[in-house]
PDB file of N, CA and C in Angstrom:
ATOM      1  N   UNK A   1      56.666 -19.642 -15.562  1.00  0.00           N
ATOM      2  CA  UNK A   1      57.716 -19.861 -16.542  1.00  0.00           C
ATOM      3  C   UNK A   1      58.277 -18.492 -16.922  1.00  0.00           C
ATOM      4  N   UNK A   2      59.630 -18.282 -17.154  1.00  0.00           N
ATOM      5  CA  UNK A   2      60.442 -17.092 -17.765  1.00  0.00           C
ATOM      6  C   UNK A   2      60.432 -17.108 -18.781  1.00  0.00           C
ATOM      7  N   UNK A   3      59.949 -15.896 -19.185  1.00  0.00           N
ATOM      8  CA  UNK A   3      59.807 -15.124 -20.621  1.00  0.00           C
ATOM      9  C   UNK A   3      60.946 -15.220 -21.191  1.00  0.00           C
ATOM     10  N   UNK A   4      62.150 -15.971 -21.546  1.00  0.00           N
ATOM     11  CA  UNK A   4      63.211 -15.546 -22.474  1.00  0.00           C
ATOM     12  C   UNK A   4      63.038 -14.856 -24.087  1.00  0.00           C
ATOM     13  N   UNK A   5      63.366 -13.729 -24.048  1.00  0.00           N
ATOM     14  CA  UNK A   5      63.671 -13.170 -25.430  1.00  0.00           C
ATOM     15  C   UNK A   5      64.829 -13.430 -26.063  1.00  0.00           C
ATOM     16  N   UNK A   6      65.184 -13.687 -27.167  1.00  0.00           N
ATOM     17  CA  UNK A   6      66.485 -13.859 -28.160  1.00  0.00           C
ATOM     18  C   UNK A   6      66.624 -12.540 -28.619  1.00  0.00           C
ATOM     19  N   UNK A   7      67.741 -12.232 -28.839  1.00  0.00           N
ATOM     20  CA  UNK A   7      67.938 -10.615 -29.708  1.00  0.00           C
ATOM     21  C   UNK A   7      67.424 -10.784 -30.849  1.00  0.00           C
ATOM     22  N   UNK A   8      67.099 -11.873 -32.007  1.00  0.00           N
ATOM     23  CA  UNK A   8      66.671 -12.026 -32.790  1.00  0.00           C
ATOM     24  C   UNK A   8      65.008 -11.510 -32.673  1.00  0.00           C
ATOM     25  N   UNK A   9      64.416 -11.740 -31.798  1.00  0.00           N
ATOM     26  CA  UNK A   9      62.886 -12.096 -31.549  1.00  0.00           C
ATOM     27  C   UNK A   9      62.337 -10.446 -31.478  1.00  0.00           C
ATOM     28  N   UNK A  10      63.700  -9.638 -30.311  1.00  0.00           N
ATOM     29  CA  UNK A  10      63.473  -8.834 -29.916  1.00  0.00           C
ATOM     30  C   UNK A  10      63.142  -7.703 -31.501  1.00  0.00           C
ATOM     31  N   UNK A  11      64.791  -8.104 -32.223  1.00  0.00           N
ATOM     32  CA  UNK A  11      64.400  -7.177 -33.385  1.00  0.00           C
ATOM     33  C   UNK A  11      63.273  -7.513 -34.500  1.00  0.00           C
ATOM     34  N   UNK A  12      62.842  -8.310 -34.292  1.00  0.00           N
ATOM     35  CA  UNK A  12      61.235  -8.771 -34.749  1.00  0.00           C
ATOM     36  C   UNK A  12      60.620  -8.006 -34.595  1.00  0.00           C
ATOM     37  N   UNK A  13      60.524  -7.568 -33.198  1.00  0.00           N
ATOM     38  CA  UNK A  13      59.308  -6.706 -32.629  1.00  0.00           C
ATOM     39  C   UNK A  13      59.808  -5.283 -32.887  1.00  0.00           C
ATOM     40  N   UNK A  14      60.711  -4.761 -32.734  1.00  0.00           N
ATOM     41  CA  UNK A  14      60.945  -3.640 -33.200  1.00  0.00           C
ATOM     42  C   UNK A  14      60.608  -3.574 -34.679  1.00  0.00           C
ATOM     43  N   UNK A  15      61.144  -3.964 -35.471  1.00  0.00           N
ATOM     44  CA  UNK A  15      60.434  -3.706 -37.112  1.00  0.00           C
ATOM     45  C   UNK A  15      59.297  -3.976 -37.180  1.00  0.00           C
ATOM     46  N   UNK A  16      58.188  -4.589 -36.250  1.00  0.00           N
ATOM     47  CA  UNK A  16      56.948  -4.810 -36.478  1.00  0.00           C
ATOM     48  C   UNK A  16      56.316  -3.109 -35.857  1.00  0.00           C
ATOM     49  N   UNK A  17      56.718  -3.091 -34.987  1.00  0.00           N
ATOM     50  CA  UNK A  17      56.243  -1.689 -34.001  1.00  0.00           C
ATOM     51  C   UNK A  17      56.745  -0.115 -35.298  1.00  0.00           C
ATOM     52  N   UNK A  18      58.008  -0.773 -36.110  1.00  0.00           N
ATOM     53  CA  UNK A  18      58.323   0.284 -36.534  1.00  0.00           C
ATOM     54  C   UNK A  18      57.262   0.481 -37.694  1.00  0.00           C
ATOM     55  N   UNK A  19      57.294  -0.460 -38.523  1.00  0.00           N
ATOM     56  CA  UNK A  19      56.239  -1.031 -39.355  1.00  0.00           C
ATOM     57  C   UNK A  19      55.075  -0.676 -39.194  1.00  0.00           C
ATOM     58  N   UNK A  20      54.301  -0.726 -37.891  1.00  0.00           N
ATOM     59  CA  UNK A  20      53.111  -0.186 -37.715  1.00  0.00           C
ATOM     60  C   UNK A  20      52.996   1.078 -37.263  1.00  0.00           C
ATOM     61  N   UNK A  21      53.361   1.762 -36.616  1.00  0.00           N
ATOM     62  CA  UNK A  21      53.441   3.001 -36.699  1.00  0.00           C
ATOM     63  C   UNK A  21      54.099   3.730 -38.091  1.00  0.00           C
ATOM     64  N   UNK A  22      54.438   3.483 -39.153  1.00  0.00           N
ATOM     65  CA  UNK A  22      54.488   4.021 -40.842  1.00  0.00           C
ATOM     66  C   UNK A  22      53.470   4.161 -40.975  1.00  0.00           C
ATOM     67  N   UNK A  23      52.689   2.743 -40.448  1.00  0.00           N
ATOM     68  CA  UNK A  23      51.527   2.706 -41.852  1.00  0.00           C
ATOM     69  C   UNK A  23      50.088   2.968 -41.014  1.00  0.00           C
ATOM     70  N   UNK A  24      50.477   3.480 -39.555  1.00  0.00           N
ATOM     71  CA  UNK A  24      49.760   5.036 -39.298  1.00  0.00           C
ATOM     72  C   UNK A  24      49.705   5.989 -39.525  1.00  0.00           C
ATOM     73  N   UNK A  25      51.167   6.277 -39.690  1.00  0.00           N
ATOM     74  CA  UNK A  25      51.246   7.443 -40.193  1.00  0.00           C
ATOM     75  C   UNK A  25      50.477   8.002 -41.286  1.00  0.00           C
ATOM     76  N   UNK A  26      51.183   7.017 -42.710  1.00  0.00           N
ATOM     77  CA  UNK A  26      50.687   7.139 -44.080  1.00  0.00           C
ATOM     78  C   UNK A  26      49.246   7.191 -43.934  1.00  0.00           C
ATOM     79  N   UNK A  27      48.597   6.107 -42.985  1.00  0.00           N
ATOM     80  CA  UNK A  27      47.190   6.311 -43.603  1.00  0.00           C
ATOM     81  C   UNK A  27      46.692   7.773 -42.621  1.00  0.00           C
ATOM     82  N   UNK A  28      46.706   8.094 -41.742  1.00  0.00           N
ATOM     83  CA  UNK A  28      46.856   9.306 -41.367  1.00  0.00           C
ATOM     84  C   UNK A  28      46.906  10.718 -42.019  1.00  0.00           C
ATOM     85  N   UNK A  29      48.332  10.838 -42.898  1.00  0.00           N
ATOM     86  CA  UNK A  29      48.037  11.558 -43.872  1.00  0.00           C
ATOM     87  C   UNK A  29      47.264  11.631 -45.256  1.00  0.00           C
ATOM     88  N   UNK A  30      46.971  10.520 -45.593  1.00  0.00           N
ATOM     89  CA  UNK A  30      45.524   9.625 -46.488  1.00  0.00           C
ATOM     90  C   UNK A  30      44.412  10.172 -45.673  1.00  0.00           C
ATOM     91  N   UNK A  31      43.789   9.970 -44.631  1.00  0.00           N
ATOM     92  CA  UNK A  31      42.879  10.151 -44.298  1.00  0.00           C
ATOM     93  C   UNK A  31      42.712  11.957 -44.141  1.00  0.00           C
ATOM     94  N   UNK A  32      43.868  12.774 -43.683  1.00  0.00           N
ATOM     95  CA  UNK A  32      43.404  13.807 -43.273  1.00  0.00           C
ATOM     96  C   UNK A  32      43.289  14.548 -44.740  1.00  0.00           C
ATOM     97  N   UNK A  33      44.330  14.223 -45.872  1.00  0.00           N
ATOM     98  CA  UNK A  33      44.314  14.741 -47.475  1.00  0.00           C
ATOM     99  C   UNK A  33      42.937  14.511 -48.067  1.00  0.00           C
ATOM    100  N   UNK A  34      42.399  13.529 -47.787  1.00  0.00           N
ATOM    101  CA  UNK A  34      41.033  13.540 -48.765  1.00  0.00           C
ATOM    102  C   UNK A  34      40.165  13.345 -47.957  1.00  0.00           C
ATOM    103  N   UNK A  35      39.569  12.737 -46.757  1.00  0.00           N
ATOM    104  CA  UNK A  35      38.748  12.627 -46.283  1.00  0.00           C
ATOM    105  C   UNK A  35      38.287  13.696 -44.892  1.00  0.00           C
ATOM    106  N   UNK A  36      38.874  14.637 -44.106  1.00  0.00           N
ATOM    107  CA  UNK A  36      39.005  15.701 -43.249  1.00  0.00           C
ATOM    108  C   UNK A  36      38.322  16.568 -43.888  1.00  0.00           C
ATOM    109  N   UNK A  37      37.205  17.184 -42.558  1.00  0.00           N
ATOM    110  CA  UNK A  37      35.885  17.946 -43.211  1.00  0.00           C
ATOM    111  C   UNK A  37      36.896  19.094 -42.383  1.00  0.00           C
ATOM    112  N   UNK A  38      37.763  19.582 -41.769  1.00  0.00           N
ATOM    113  CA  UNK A  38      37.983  20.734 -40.974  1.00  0.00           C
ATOM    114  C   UNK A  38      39.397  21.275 -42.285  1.00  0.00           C
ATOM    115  N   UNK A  39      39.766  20.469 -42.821  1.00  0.00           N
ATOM    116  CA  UNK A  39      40.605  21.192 -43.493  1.00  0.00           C
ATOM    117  C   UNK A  39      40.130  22.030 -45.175  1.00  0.00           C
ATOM    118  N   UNK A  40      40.602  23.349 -45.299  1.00  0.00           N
ATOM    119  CA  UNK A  40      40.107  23.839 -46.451  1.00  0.00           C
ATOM    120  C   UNK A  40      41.829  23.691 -47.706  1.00  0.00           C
ATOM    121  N   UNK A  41      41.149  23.645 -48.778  1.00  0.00           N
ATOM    122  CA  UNK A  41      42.142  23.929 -49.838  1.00  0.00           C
ATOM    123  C   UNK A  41      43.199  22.280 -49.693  1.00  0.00           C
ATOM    124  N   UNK A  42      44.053  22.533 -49.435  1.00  0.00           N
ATOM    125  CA  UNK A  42      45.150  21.078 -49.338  1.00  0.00           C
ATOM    126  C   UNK A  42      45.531  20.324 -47.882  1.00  0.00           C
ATOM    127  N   UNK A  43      46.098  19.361 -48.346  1.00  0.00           N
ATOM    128  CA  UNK A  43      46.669  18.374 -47.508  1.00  0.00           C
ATOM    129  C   UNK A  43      47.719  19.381 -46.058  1.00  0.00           C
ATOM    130  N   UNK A  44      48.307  20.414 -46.616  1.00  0.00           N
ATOM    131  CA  UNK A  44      48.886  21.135 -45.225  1.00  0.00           C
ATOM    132  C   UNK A  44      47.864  21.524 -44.246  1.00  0.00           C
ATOM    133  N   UNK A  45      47.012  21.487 -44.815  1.00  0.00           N
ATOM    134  CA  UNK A  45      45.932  22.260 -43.603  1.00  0.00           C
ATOM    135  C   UNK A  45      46.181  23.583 -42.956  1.00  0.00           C
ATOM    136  N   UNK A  46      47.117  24.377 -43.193  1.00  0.00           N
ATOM    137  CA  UNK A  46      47.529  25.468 -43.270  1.00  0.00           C
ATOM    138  C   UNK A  46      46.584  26.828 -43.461  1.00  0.00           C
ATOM    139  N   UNK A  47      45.484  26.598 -44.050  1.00  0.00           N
ATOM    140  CA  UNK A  47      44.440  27.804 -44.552  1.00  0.00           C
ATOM    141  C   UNK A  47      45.578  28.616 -45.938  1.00  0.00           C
ATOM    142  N   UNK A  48      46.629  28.161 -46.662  1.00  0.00           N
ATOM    143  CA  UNK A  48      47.574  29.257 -46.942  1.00  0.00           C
ATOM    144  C   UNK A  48      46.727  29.148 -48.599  1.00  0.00           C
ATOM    145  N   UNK A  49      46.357  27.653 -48.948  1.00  0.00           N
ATOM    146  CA  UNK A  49      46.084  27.562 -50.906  1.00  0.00           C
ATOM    147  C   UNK A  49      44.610  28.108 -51.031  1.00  0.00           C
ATOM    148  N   UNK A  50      43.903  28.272 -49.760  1.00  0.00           N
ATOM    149  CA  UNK A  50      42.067  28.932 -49.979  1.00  0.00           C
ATOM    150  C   UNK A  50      42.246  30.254 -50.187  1.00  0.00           C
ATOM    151  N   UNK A  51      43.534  30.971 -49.550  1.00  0.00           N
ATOM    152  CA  UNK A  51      43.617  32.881 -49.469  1.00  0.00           C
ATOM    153  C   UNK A  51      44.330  33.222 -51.013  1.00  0.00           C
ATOM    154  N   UNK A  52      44.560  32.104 -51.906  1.00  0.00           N
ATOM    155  CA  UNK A  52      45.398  32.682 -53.697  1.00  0.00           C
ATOM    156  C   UNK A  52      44.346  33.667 -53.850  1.00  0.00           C
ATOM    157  N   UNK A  53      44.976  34.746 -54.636  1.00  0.00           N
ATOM    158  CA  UNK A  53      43.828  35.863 -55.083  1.00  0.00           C
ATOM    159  C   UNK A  53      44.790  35.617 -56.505  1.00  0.00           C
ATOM    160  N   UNK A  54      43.620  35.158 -57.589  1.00  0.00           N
ATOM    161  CA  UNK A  54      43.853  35.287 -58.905  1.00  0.00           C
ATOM    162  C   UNK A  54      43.972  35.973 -59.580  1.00  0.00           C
ATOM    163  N   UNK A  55      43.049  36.886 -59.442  1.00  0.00           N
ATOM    164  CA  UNK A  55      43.247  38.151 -59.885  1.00  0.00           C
ATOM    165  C   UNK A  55      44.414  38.747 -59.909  1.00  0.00           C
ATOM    166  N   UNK A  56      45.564  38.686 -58.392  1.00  0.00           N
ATOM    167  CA  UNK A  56      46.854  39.232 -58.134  1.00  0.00           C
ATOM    168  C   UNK A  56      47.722  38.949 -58.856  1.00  0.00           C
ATOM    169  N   UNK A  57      47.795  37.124 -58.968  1.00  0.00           N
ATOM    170  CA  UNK A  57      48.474  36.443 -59.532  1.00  0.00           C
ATOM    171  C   UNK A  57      48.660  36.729 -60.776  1.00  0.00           C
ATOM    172  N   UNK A  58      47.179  36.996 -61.864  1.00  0.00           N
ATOM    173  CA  UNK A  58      47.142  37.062 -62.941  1.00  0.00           C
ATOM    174  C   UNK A  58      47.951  39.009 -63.543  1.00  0.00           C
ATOM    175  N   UNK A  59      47.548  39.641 -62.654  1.00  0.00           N
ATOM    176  CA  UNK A  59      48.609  40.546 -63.000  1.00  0.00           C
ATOM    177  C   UNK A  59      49.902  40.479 -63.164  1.00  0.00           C
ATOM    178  N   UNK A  60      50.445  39.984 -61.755  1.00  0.00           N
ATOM    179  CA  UNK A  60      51.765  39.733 -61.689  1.00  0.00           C
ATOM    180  C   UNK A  60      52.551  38.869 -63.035  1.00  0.00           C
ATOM    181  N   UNK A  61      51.190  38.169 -63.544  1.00  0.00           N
ATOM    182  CA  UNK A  61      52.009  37.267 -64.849  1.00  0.00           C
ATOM    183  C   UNK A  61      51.936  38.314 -65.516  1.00  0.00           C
ATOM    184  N   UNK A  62      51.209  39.016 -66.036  1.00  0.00           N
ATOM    185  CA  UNK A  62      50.979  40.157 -66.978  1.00  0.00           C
ATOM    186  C   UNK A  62      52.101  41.486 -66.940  1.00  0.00           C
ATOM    187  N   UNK A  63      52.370  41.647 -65.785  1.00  0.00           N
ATOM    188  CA  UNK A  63      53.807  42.744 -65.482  1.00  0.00           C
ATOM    189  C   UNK A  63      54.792  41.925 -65.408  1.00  0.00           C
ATOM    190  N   UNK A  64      55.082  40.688 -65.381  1.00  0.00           N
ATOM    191  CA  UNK A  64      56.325  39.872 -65.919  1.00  0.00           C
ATOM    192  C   UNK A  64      56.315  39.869 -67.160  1.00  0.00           C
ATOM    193  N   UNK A  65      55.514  39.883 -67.876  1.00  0.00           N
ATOM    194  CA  UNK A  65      55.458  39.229 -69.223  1.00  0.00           C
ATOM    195  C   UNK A  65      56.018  40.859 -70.075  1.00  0.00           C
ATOM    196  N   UNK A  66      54.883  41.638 -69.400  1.00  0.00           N
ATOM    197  CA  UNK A  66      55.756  43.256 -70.512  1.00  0.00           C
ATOM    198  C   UNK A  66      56.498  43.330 -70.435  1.00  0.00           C
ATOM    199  N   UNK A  67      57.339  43.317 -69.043  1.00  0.00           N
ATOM    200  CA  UNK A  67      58.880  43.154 -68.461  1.00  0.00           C
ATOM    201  C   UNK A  67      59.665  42.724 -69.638  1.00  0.00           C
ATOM    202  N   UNK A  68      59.294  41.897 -69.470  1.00  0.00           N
ATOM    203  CA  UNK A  68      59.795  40.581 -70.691  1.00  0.00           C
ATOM    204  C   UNK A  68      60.356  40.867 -72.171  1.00  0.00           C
ATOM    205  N   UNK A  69      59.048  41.540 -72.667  1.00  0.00           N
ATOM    206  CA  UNK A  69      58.882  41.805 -73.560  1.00  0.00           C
ATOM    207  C   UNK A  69      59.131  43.276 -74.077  1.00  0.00           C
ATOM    208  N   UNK A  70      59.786  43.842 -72.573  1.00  0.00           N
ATOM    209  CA  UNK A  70      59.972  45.172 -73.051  1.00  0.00           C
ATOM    210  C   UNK A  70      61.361  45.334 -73.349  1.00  0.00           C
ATOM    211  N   UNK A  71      61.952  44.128 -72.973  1.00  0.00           N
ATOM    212  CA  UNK A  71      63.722  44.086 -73.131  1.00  0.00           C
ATOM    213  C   UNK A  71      64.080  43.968 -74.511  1.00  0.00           C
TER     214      UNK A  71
END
């Protein structure tokens, strides 16, 4: 017997395919944000939010702020 598809049927399957690959995606990025033992610091996985030096930061607020305050 021949498979007839309707264009209707067809775009069924496309929003289902599109549909499921989202909600790979999403859980994908769900899974690698909280549950991923190889990533440090955040969801980019980047290594960039583990290297903040506070210390730096906290100056830099401190020479903004005299700045500031010196006007």
């Amino acid at each position: 017997m021949l498979l007839v598809l309707t264009s209707l049927e067809i775009q069924y399957f496309l929003i289902a395919v599109l549909a499921a690959g989202a909600a790979w995606y999403v859980g994908r990025l769900f899974w690698r944000a909280f549950f991923a033992q190889d990533q440090t610091g955040c969801a980019k996985g980047c290594g960039a939010c583990s290297t903040i030096d506070v210390d730096r930061l906290q100056r830099t607020i401190e020479v903004a702020a005299a700045r500031k305050a010196g006007q």
